[in-house]
Protein backbone atom coordinates (compact mmCIF):
# COMPACT_ATOMS: atom_id res chain seq x y z
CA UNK A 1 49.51 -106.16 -24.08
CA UNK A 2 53.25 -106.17 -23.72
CA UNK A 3 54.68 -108.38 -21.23
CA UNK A 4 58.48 -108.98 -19.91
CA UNK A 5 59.43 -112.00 -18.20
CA UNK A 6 62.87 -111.59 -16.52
CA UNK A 7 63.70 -115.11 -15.19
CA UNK A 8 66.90 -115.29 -13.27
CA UNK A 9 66.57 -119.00 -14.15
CA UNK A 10 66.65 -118.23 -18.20
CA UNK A 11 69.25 -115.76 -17.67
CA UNK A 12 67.16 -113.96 -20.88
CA UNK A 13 64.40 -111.37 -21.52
CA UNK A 14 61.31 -112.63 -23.31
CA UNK A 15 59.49 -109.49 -24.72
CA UNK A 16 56.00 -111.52 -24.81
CA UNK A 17 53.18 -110.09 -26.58
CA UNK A 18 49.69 -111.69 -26.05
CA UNK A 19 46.87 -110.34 -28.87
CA UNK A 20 43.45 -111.05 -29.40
CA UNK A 21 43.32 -113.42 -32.37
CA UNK A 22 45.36 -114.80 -35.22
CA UNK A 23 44.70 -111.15 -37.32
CA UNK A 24 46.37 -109.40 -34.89
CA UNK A 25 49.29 -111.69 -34.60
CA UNK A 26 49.98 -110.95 -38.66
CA UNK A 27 49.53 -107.51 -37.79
CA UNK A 28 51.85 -106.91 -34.76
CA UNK A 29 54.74 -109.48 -36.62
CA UNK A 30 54.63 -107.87 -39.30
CA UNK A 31 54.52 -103.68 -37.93
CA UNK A 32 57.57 -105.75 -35.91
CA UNK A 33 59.80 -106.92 -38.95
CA UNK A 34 58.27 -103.37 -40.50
CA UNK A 35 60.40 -101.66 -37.26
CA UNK A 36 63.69 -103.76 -37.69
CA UNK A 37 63.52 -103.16 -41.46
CA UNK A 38 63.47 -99.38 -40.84
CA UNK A 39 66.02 -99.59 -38.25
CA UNK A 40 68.53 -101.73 -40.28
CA UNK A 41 67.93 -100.00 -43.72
CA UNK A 42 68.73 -96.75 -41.56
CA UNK A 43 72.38 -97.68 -40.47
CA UNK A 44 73.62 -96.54 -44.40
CA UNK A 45 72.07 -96.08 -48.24
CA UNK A 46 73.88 -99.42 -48.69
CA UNK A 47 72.97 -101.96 -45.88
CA UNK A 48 70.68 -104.42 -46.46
CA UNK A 49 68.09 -106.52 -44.68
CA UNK A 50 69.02 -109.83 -43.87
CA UNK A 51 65.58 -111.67 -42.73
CA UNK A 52 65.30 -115.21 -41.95
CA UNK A 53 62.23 -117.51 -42.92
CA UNK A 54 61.10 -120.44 -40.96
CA UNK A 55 58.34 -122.40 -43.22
CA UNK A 56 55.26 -123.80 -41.34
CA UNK A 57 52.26 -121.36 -40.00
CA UNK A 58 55.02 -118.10 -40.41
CA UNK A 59 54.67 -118.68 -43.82
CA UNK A 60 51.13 -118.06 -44.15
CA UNK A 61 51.07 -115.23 -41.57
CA UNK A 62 54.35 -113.08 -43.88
CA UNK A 63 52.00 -113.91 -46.68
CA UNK A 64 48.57 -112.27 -44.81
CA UNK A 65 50.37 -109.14 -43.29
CA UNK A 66 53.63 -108.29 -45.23
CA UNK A 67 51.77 -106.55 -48.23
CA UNK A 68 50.66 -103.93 -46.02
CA UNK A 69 53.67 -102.84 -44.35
CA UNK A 70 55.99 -100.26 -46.55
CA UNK A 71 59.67 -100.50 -46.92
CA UNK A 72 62.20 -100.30 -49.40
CA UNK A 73 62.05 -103.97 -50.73
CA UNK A 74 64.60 -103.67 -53.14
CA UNK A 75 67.28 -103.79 -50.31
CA UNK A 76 65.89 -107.61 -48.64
CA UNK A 77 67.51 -110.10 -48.63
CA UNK A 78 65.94 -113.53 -47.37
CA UNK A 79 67.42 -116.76 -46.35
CA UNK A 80 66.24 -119.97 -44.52
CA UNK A 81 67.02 -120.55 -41.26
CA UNK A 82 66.63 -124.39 -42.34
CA UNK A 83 65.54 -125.92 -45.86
CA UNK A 84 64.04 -129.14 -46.51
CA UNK A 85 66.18 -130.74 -49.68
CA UNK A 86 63.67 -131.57 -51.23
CA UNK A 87 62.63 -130.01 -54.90
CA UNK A 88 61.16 -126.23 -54.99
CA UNK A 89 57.67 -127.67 -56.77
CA UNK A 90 57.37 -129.84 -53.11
CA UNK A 91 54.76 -129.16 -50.98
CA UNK A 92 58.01 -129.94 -47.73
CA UNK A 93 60.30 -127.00 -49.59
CA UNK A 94 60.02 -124.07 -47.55
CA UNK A 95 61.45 -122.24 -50.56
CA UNK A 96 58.52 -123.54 -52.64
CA UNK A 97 56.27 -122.05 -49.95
CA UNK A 98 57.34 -118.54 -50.26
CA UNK A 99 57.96 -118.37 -53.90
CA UNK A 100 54.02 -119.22 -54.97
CA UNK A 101 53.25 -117.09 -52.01
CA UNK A 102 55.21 -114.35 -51.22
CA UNK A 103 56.70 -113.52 -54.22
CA UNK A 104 52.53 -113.48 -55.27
CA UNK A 105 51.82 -110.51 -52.63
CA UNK A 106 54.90 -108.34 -52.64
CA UNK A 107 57.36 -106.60 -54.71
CA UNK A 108 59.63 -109.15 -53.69
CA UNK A 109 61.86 -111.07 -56.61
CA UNK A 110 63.34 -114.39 -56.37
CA UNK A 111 67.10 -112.97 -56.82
CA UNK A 112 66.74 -111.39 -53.74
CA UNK A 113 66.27 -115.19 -51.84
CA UNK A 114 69.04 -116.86 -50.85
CA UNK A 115 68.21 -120.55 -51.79
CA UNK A 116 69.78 -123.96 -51.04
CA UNK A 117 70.60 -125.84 -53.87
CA UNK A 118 69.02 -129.52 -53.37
CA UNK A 119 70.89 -131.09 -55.84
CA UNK A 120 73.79 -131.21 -53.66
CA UNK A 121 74.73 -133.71 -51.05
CA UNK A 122 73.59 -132.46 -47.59
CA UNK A 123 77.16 -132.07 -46.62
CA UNK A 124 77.93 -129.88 -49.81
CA UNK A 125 74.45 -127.97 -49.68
CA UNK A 126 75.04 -127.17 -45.88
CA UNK A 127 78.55 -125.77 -47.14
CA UNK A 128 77.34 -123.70 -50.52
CA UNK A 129 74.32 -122.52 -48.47
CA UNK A 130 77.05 -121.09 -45.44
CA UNK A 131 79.27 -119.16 -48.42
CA UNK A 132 76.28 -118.06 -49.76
CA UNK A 133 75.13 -116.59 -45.87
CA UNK A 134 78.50 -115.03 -45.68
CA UNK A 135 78.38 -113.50 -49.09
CA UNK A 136 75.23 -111.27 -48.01
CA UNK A 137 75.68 -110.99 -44.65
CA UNK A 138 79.52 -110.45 -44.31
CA UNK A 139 82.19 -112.58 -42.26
CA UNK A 140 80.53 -111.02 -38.62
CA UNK A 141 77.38 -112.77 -40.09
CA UNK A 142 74.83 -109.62 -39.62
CA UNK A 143 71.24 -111.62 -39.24
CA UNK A 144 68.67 -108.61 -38.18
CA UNK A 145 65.67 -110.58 -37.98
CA UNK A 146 65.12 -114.55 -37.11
CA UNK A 147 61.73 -115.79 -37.71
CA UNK A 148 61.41 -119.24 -36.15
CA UNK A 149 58.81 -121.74 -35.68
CA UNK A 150 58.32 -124.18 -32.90
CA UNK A 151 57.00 -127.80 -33.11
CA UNK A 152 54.92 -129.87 -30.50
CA UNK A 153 58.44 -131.71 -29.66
CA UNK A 154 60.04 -128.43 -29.04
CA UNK A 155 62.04 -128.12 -31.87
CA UNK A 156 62.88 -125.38 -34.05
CA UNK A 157 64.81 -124.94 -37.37
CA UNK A 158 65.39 -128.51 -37.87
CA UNK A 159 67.44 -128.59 -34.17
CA UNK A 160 65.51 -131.31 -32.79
CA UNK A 161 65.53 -132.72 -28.90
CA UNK A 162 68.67 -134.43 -27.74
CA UNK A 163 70.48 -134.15 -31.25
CA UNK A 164 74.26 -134.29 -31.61
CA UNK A 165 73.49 -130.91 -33.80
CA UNK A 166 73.08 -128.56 -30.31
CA UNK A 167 76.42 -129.84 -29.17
CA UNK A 168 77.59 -127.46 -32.74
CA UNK A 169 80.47 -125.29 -31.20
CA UNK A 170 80.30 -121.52 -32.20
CA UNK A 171 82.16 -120.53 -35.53
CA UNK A 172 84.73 -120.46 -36.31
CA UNK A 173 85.22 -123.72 -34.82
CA UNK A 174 81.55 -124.99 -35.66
CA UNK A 175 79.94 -124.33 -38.82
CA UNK A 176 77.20 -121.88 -39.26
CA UNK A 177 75.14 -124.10 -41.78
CA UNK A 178 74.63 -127.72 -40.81
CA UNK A 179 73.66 -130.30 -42.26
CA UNK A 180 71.27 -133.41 -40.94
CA UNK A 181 70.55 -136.52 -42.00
CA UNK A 182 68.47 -138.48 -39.60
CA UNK A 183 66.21 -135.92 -38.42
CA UNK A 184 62.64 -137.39 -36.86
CA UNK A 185 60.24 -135.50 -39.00
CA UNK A 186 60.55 -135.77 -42.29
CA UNK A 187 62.02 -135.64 -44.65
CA UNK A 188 65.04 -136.64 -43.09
CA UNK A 189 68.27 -134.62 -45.33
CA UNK A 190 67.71 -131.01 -44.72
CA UNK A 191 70.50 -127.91 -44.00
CA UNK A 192 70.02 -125.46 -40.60
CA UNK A 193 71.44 -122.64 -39.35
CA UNK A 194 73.28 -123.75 -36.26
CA UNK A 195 72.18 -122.66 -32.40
CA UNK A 196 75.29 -120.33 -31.74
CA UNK A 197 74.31 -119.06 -35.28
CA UNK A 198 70.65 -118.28 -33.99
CA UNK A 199 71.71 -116.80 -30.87
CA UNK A 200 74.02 -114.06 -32.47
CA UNK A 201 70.95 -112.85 -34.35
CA UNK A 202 70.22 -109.32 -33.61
CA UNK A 203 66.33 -110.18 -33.01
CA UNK A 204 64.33 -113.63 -33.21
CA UNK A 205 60.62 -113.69 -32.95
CA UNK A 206 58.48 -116.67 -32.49
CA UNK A 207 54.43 -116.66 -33.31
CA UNK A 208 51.82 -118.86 -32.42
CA UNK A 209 48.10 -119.17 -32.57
CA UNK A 210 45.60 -121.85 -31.44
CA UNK A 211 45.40 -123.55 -27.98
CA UNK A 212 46.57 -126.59 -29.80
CA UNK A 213 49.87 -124.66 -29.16
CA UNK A 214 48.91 -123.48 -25.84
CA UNK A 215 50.88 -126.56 -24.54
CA UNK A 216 54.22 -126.19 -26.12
CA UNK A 217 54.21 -122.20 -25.55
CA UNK A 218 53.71 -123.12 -22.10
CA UNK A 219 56.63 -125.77 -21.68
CA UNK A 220 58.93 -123.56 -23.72
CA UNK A 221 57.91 -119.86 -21.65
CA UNK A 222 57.17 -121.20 -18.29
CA UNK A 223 59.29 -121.14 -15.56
CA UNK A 224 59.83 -124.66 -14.92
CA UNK A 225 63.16 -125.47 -16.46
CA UNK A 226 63.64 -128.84 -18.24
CA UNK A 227 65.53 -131.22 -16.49
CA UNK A 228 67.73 -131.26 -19.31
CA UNK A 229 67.46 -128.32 -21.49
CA UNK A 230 68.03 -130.10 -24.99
CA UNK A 231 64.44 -131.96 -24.89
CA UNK A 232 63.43 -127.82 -25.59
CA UNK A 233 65.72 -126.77 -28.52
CA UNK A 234 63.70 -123.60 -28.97
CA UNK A 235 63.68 -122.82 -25.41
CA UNK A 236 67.72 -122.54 -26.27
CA UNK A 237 67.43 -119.62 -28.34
CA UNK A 238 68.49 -116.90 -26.40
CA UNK A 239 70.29 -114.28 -28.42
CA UNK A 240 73.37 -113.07 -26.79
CA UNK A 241 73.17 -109.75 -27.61
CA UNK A 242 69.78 -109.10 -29.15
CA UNK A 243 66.08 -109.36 -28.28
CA UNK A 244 63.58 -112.21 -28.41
CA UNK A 245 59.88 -112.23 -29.32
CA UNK A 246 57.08 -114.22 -29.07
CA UNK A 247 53.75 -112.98 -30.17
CA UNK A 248 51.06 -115.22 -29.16
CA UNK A 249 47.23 -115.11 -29.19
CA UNK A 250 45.12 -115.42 -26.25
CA UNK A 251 44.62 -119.00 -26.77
CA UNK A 252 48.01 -119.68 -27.61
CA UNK A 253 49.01 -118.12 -24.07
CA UNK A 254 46.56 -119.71 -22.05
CA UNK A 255 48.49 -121.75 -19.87
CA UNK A 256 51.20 -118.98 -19.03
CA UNK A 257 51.18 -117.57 -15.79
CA UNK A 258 51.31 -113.85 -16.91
């Protein structure tokens, strides 16, 4: 089932769909990022698709459903909406993830990632990782598909509650790849797309599974509005002029007053 939550409070639309069980999460993310694939490779023979890869449970579900969707692969192009700097053989690189996993299962190639280079300072990789962003995806930044995760604090990227990062002013007066130093969960260096960044995405989708998230899902898609809305940076992302997602299982959306 399909449900819309218009909250005058949220000033957003949450397109939320509630399925049966983790399968059928894969299935209707990835029949989802199938649509917006179709739709963006559409516009002209040249355009590409510019998805963005959260690590975490995502990981595993691109990995279970993408090899059963068809597209023209050869025109992806994948980035990371925040990196770990840590090195690729890591089990904490979310590049690392996807290349002995994705790379396994589609006709993906590694050429068409966009890595950060973890050699670098965080300052410097936060800068090479932003030219890099703008090299694919122009100077208007076209991101057609966000996939983010969510932790049990509320975060997501690595935007975490009550950091000095959410205060980032849009470009071009903020920067569109930041990086941090101190974050809570480590490891502590990583890069991360910044929230104005996120919010001029043309779609972000969230997925979660498992009444162990039945709590978070409920704090960050219930009415009840935080006292102060950084302790929920994923509650934040509200794309200004695109759609939002979050595809949920039953016990996942327990707690939601649909």
């Amino acid at each position: 089932k399909l449900i819309l939550l218009d909250s005058l409070l949220q000033e957003r639309m949450v397109n939320i769909i509630v399925k049966s069980d983790e399968r059928e999460v894969v299935s209707a993310l990835c029949s989802l990022v199938e649509g917006k694939a179709r739709a963006a490779l559409s516009e002209n023979p040249t355009t590409t698709f510019n998805l963005g890869l959260s690590g975490g449970s995502l990981a595993k579900f691109l990995c279970a459903g993408l090899p059963k969707i068809e597209t023209d692969w050869t025109r992806w192009r994948l980035f990371f909406c925040d990196e770990r700097l840590v090195a690729e053989d890591s089990p904490d690189s979310t590049w690392g993830v996807y290349k002995s996993g994705l790379l396994e299962v589609t006709p993906l190639t590694s050429e068409q990632f966009l890595t950060v280079d973890t050699s670098l300072s965080p300052s410097e990789a936060a800068a090479d990782y932003q030219a890099k962003l703008v090299s694919i995806a122009g100077p208007q930044l076209k991101l057609d598909l966000l996939l983010l995760g969510a932790g049990p604090d509320g975060h997501t990227c690595s935007l975490f509650p009550n950091h000095p990062l959410l205060s980032e002013p849009a470009p071009p007066e903020g920067r569109i790849v930041a990086d941090i130093t101190d974050s809570p969960k480590p490891p502590p260096e990583r890069v991360t797309l910044t929230l104005p960044v996120v919010n001029t995405a043309l779609c972000c989708v969230f997925a979660a599974v498992g009444a162990s998230k039945s709590g978070m899902v409920s704090q960050l898609l219930g009415e009840k509005e935080p006292e102060n809305q950084e302790d929920l940076p994923a509650r934040m992302v509200k794309p200004k002029n695109g759609e939002l997602y979050w595809i949920l299982d039953t016990e996942a959306a327990k707690d939601l007053m649909l």
